[in-house]
Protein backbone atom coordinates (compact mmCIF):
# COMPACT_ATOMS: atom_id res chain seq x y z
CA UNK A 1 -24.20 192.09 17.76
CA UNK A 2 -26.28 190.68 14.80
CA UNK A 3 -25.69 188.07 12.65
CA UNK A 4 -21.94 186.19 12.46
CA UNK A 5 -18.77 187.60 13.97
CA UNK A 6 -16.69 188.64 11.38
CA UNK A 7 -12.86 187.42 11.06
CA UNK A 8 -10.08 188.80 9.62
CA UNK A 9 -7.41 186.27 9.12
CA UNK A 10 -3.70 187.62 9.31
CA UNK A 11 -1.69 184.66 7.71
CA UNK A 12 -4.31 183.05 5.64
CA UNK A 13 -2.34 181.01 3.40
CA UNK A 14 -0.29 179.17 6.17
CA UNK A 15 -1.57 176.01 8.45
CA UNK A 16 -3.67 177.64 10.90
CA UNK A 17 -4.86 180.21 9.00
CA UNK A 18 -6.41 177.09 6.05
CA UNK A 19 -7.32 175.50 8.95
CA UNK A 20 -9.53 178.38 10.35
CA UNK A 21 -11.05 179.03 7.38
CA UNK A 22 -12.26 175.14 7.38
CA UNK A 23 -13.68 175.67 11.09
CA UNK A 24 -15.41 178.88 9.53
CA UNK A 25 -16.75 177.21 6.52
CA UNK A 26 -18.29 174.71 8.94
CA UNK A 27 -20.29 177.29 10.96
CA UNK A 28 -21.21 179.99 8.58
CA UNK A 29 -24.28 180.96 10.33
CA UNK A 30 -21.69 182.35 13.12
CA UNK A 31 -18.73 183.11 11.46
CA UNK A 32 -18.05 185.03 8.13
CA UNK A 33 -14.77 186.36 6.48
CA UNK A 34 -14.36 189.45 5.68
CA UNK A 35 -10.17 190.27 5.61
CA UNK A 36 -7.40 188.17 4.78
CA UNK A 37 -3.88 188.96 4.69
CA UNK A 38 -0.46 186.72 3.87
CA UNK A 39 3.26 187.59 3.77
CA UNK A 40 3.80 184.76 1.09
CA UNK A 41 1.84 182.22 -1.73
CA UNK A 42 0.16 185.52 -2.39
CA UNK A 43 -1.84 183.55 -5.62
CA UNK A 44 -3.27 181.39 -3.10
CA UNK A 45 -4.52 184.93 -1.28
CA UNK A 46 -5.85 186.45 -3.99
CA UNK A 47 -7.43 182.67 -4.91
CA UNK A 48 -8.99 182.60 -1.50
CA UNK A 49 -10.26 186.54 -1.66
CA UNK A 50 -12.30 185.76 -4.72
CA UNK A 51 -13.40 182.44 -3.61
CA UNK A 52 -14.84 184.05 -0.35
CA UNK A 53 -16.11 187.50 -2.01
CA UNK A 54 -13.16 189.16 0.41
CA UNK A 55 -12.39 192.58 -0.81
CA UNK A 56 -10.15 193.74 2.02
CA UNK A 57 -7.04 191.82 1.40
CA UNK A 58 -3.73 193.00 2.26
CA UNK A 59 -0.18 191.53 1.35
CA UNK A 60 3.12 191.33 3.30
CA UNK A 61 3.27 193.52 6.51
CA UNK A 62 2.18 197.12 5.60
CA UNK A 63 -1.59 196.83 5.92
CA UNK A 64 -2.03 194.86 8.84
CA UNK A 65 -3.03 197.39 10.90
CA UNK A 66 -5.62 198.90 8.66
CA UNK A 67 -7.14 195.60 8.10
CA UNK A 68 -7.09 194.77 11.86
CA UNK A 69 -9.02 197.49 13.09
CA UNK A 70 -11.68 197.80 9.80
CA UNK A 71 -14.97 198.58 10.60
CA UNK A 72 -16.34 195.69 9.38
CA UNK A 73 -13.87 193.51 11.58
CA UNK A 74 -15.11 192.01 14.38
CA UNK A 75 -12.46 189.03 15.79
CA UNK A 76 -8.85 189.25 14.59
CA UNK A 77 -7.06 186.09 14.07
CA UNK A 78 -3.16 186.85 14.28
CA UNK A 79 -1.71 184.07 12.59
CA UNK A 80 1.45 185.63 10.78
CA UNK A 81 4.24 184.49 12.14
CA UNK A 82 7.34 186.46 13.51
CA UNK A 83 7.18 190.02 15.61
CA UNK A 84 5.48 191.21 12.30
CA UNK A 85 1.95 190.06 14.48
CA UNK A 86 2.68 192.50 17.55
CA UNK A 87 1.67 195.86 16.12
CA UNK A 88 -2.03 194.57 14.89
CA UNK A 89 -2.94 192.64 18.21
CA UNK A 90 -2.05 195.73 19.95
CA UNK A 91 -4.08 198.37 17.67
CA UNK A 92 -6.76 195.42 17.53
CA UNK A 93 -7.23 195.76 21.21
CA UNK A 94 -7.13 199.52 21.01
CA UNK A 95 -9.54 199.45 18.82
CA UNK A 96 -11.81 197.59 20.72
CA UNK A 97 -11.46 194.29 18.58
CA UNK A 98 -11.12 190.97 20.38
CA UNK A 99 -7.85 188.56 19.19
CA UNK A 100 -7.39 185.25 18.62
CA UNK A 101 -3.52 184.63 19.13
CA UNK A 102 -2.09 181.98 16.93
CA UNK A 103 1.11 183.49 17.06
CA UNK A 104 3.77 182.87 19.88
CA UNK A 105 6.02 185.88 19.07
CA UNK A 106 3.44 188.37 19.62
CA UNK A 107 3.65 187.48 23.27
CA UNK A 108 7.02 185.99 24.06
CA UNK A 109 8.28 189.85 22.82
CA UNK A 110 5.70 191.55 23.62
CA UNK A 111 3.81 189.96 26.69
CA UNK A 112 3.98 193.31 28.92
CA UNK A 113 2.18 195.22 26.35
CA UNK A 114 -0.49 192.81 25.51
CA UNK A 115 -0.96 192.10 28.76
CA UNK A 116 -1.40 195.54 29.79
CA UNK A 117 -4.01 196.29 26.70
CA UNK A 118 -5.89 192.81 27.70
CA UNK A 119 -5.65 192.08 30.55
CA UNK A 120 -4.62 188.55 29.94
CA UNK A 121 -6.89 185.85 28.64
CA UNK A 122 -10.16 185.86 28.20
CA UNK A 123 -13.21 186.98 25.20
CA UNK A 124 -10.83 190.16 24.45
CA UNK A 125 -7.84 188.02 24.07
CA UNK A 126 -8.00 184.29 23.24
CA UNK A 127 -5.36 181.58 22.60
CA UNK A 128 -4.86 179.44 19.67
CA UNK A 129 -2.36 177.24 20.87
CA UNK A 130 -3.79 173.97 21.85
CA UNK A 131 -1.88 174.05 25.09
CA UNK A 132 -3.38 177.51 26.04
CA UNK A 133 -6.45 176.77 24.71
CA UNK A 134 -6.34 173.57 27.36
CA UNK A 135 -5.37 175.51 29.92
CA UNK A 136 -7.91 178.21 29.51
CA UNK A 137 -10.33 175.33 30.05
CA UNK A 138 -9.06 173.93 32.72
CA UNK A 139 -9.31 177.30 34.59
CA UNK A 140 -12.84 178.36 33.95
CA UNK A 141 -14.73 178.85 37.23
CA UNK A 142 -11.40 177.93 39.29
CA UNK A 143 -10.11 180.26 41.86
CA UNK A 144 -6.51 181.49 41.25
CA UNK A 145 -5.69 181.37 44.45
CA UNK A 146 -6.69 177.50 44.32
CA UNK A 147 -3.83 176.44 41.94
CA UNK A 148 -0.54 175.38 42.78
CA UNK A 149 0.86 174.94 39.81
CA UNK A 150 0.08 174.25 35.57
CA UNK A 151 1.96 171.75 32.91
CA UNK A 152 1.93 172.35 29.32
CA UNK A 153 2.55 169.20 27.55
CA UNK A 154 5.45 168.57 24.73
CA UNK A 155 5.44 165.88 22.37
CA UNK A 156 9.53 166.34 22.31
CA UNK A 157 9.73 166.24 18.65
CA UNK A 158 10.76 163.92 15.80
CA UNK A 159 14.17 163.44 18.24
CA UNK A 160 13.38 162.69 21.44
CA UNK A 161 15.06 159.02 21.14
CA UNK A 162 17.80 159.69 18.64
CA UNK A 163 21.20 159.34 19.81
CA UNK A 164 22.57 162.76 21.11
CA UNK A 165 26.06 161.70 19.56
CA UNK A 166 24.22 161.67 16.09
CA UNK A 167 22.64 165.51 16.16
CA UNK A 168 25.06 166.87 14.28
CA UNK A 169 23.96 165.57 11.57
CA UNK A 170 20.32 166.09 11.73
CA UNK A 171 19.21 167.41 8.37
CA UNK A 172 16.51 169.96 7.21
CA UNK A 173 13.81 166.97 6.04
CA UNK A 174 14.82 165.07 8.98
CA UNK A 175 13.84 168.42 11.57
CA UNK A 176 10.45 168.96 9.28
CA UNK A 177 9.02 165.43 10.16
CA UNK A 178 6.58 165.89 13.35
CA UNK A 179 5.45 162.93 14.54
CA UNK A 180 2.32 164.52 15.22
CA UNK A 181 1.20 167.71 14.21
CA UNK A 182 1.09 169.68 10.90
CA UNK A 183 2.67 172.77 11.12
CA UNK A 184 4.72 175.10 8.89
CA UNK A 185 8.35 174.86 8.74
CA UNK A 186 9.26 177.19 11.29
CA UNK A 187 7.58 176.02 14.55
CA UNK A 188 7.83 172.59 13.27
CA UNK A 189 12.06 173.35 13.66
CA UNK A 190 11.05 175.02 16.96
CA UNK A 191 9.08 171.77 18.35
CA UNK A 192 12.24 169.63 16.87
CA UNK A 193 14.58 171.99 19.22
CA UNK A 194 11.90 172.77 21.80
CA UNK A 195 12.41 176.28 21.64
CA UNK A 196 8.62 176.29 21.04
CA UNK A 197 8.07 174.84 24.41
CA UNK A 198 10.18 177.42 26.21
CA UNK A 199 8.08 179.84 24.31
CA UNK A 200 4.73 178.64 25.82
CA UNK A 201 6.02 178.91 29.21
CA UNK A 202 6.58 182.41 28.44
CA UNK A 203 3.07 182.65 26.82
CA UNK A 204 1.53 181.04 29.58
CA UNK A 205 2.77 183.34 32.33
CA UNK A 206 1.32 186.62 29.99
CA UNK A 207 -1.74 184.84 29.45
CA UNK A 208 -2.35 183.73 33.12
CA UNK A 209 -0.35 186.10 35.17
CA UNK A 210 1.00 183.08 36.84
CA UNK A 211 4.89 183.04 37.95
CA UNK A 212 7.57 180.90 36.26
CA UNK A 213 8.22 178.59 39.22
CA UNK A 214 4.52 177.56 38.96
CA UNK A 215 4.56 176.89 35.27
CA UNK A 216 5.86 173.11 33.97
CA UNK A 217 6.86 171.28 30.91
CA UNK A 218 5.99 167.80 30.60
CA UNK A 219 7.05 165.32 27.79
CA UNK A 220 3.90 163.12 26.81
CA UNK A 221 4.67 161.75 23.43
CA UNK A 222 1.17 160.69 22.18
CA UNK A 223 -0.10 164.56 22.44
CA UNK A 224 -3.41 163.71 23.83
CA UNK A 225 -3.08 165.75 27.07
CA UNK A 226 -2.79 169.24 26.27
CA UNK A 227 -2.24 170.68 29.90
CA UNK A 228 -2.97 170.15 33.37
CA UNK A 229 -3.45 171.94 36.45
CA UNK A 230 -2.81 170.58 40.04
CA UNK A 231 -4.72 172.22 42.83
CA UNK A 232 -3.72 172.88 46.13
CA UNK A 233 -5.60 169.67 47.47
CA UNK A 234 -3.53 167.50 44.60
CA UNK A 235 -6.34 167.46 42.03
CA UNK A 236 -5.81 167.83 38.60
CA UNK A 237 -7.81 168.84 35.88
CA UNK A 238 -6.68 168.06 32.59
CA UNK A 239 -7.73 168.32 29.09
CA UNK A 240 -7.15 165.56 26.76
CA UNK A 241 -8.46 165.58 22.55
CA UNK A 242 -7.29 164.01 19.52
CA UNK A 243 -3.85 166.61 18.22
CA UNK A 244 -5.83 168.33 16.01
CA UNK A 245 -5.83 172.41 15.80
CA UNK A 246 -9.22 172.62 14.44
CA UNK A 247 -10.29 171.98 17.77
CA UNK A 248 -8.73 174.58 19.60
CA UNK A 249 -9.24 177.31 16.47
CA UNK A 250 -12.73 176.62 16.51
CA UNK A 251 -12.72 177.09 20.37
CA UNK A 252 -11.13 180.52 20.33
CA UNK A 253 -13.23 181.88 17.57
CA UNK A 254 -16.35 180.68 18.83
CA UNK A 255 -15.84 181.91 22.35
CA UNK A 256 -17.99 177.97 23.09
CA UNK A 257 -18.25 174.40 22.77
CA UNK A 258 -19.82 173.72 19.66
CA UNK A 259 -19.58 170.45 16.89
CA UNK A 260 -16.10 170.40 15.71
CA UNK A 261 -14.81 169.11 12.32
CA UNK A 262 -11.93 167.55 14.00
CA UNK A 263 -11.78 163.71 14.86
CA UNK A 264 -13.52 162.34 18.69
CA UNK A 265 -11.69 160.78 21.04
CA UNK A 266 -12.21 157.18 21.71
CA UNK A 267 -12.08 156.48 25.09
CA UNK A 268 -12.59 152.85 24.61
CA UNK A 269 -9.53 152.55 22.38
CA UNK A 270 -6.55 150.54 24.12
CA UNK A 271 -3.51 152.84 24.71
CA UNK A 272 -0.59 154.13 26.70
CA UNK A 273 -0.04 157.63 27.58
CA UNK A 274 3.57 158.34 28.76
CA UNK A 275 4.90 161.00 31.10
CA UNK A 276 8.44 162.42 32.00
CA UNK A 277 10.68 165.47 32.26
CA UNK A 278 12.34 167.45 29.79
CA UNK A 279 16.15 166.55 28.74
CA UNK A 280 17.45 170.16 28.89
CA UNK A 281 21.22 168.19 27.58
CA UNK A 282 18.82 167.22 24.41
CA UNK A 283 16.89 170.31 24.42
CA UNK A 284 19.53 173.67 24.82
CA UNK A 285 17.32 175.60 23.37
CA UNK A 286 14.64 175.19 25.11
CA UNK A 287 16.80 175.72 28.47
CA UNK A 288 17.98 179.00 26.38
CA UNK A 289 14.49 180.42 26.42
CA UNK A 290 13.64 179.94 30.07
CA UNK A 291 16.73 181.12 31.16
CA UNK A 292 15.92 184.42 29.16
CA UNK A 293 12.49 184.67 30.60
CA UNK A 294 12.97 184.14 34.03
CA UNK A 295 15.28 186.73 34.41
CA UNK A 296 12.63 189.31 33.79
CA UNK A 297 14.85 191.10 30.80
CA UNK A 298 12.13 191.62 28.40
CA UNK A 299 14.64 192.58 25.96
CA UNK A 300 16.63 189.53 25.96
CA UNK A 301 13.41 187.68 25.15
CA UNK A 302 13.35 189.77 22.12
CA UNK A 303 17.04 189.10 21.31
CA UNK A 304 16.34 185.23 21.55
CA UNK A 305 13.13 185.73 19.26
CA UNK A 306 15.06 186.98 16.40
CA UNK A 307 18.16 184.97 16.77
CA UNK A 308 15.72 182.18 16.86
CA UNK A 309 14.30 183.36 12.94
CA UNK A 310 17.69 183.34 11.80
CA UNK A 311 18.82 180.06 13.21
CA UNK A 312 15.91 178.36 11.61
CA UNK A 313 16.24 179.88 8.64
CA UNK A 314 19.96 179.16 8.47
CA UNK A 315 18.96 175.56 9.60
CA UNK A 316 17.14 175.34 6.92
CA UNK A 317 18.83 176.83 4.32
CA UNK A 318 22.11 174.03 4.80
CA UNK A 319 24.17 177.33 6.24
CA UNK A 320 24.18 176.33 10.21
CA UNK A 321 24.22 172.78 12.06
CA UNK A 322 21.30 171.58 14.20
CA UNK A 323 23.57 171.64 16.68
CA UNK A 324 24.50 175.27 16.59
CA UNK A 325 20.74 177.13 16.29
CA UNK A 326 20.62 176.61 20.26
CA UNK A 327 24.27 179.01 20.68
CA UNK A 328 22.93 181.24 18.12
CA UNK A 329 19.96 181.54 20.68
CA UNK A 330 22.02 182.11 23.91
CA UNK A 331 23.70 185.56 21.64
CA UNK A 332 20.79 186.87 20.84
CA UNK A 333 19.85 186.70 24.35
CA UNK A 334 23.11 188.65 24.78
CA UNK A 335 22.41 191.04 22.21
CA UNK A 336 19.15 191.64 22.93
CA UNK A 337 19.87 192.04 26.76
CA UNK A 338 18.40 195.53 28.19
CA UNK A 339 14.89 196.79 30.21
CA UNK A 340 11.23 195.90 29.35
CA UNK A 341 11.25 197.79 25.83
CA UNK A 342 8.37 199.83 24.42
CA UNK A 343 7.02 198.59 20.87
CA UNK A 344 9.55 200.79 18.64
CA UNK A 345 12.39 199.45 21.02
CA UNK A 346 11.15 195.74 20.62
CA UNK A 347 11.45 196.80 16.78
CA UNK A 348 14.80 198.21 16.82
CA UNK A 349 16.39 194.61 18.98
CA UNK A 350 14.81 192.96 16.66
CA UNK A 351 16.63 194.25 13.60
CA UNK A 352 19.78 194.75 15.26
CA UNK A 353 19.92 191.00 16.29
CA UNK A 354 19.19 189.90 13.01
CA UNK A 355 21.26 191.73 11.52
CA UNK A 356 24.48 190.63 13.59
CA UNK A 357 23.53 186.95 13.20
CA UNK A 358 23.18 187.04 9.60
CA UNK A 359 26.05 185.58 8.00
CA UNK A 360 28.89 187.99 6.36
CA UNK A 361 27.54 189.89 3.72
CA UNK A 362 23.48 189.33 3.63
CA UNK A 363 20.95 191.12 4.69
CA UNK A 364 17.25 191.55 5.58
């Protein structure tokens, strides 16, 4: 193809999708704009549309499709959050498109069918995530059959010292504080609760193809080693940057290592890195999640996916405790529970759920 690839951007106006459009702004002689879509701050959309010259723009959920398989769409970068990102990375890939995934839903409901249209990682299908990212290169030029097992790395949140006795009464503003990255409000709740972490395991083994009993979680607080991979021999190979998601945005757009607008590690800089396992007494949720995904019931991942949107949202809104998002989690599991669902049944779990773990007398 001549000239730049062009992007459409599904979830402009949140954090990854501002910060992709500062990795495209510094490489326009490869990348160019031309589709943006957002479920919310819709004047900042229609801002961003005219500052860009972007005439294919479409709001909330009903247009994602069209806009994801335009003519005049090269790369789609699937940035909305929730399930409402499944149905465009799959006709995306149907259409011949290739995806960036900045969306952990897509694949922790919906893993079998991306996988299937994909194939799994690679120019057709590339991960956001800086942990994937990592791990993607980590892998290049290894032989499968030469790694024993992987470790995604977890900060462990704005909580990971606070007295368990205390979590109770863990607050809204207290839960949006990341030590470390800048996120929107609803992963940021999900790295406070880990739930986010149980969700990259799941992403991993889509992505990868690898088993759950090789995949790892490993607390390192300072978020400058992204993954690892241990060989049969006892290497590893890890990959280590400043936390910064332009650097793994640019990565997966690009398809190539290229100047980055995001800060350099200094290796001569005095500091500690710290290691160690994941609390699961600290972290139910988290243990809710992998319990869902290793028993193979596809539908029960969707079940914990939407009680997981509620919870937060509850969370948030002063309805639930901290405390109780992580049961809420464990029912939808329950009500979820059924065989490997097709893209209408993944549709129809995820309504029912939410609708059972609303509170008395709301609705979606």
């Amino acid at each position: 193809m001549n000239g730049p690839t062009r992007v459409a951007i599904l979830g402009a106006t949140g954090s990854i999708g501002q910060q992709a459009l500062e990795v495209i702004a510094a490489h326009p002689d490869r990348l160019v704009v031309t589709a943006l879509a957002a479920r919310s701050r819709l004047d900042a959309l229609s801002g961003l549309a005219a500052k860009l010259n972007v005439t294919r723009v479409a709001s909330g959920d009903d247009d994602l499709v069209a806009l994801a398989t335009a003519e005049d769409v090269d790369l789609v970068l699937v940035a909305t959050p929730g399930i409402a990102g499944l149905r465009p990375t799959l006709a995306a890939l149907a259409a011949g498109k290739d995806v960036a995934l900045a969306n952990k839903e897509v694949l922790v409901v919906g893993g079998h069918l991306v996988r299937a249209a994909s194939g799994g990682v690679g120019k057709r299908l590339r991960p956001v995530d800086s942990e994937h990212c990592a791990l993607w290169q980590c892998l290049q030029g290894v032989d499968p059959a030469n790694v024993r097992r992987v470790a995604v790395t977890a900060s462990g949140g704005p909580f990971r010292a606070r007295s368990l006795a205390t979590f109770a009464s863990i607050t809204a503003d207290e839960a949006l504080r990341h030590p470390t990255w800048r996120m929107g409000p609803k992963v940021t709740v999900d790295s406070a609760t880990l739930a986010n972490k149980g969700y990259e395991v799941v992403e991993t083994h889509w992505l990868y193809g690898l088993p759950y009993d090789r995949i790892e979680v490993v607390l390192h607080p300072e978020s400058v080693v992204h993954a690892m991979v241990e060989l049969v021999d006892g290497s590893i190979v890890a990959q280590l940057a400043e936390p910064d998601m332009r650097l793994p945005i640019q990565y997966a757009l690009l398809w190539e290592h290229r100047p980055s607008p995001a800060p350099r590690f200094e290796w001569t800089r005095k500091r500690e890195l710290h290691f160690g396992e994941v609390d699961v007494e600290r972290y139910p949720c988290f243990a809710h999640v992998l319990a869902a995904a290793r028993s193979g019931d596809q539908g029960a991942m969707v079940g914990v996916s939407a009680a997981d949107e509620i919870a937060v949202a509850r969370f948030l809104a002063g309805e639930i405790k901290y405390t109780e998002i992580a049961g809420l989690l464990r029912r939808g599991a329950e009500l979820g529970a059924g065989n490997a669902p097709t893209l209408d049944d993944i549709v129809r779990i995820d309504e029912r759920v939410k609708r059972e773990l609303q509170p008395a007398g709301v609705s979606d």
